[in-house]
Protein backbone atom coordinates (compact mmCIF):
# COMPACT_ATOMS: atom_id res chain seq x y z
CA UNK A 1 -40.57 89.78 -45.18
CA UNK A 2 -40.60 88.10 -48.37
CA UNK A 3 -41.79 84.69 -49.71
CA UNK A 4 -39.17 82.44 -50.54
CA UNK A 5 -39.86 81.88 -54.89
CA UNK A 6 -38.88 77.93 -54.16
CA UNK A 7 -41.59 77.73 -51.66
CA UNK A 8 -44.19 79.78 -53.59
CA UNK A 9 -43.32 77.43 -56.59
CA UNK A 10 -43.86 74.39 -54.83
CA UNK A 11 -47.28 75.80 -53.81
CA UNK A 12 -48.21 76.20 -56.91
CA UNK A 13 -46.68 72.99 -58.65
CA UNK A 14 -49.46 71.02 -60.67
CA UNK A 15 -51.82 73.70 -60.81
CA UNK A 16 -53.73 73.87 -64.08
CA UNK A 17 -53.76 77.06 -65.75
CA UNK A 18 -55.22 79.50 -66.71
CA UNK A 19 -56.74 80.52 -63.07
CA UNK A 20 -57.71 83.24 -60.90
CA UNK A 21 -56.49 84.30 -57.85
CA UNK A 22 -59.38 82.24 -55.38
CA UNK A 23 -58.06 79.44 -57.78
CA UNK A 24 -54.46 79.61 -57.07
CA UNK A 25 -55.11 80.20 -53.29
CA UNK A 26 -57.21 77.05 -53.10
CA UNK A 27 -54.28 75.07 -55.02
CA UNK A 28 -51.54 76.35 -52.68
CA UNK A 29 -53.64 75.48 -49.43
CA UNK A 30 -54.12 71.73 -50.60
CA UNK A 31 -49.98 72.21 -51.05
CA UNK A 32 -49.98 72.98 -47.42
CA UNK A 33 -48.47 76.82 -48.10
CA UNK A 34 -49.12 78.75 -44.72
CA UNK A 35 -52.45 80.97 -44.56
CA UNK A 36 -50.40 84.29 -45.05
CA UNK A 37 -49.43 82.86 -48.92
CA UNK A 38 -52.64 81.31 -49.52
CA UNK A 39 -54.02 85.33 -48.34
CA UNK A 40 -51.74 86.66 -50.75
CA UNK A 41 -52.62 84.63 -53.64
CA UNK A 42 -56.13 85.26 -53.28
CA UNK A 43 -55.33 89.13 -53.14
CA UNK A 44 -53.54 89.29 -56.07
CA UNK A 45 -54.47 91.99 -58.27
CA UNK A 46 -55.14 90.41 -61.79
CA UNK A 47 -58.35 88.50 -63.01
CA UNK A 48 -56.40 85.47 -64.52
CA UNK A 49 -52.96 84.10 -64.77
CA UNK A 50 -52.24 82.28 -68.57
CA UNK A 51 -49.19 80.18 -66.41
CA UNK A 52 -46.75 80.93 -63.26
CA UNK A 53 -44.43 83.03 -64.41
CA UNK A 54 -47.73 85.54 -64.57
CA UNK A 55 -47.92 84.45 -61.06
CA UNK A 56 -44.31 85.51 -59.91
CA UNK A 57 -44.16 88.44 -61.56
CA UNK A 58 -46.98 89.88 -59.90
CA UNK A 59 -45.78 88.85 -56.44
CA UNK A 60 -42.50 90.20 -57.87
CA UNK A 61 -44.62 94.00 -58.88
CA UNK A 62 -46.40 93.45 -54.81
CA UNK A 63 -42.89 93.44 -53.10
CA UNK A 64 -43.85 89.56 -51.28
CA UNK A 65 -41.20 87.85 -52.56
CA UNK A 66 -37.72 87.24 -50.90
CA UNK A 67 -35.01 84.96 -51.54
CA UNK A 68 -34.41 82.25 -54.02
């Protein structure tokens, strides 16, 4: 199962970076993203992302995301 990289996007959209994981999370649960991405975001294994292509690729390097 993989997260769809439109939907993770528009979880993320408007978020101000640079953030941490907890920070990300929170923004994608006010977006209304399911608990699983919001649990994934939180997880991720970096201390700050500079913008969200940092964000993608490290879903990308975790195997989470799917289609397009």
């Amino acid at each position: 199962m993989g997260y769809d990289v439109t939907q993770v996007q528009k979880s993320l959209a408007g978020f101000r970076y640079p953030g941490g994981p907890q920070e990300l999370a929170d923004h994608a649960g006010s977006q209304g993203a399911d608990q699983q991405l919001v649990d994934t975001l939180k997880g991720l294994d970096k201390q700050q992302f500079d913008g969200p292509n940092a964000v993608m690729e490290q879903l990308s390097k975790s195997g989470v995301l799917g289609g397009s």
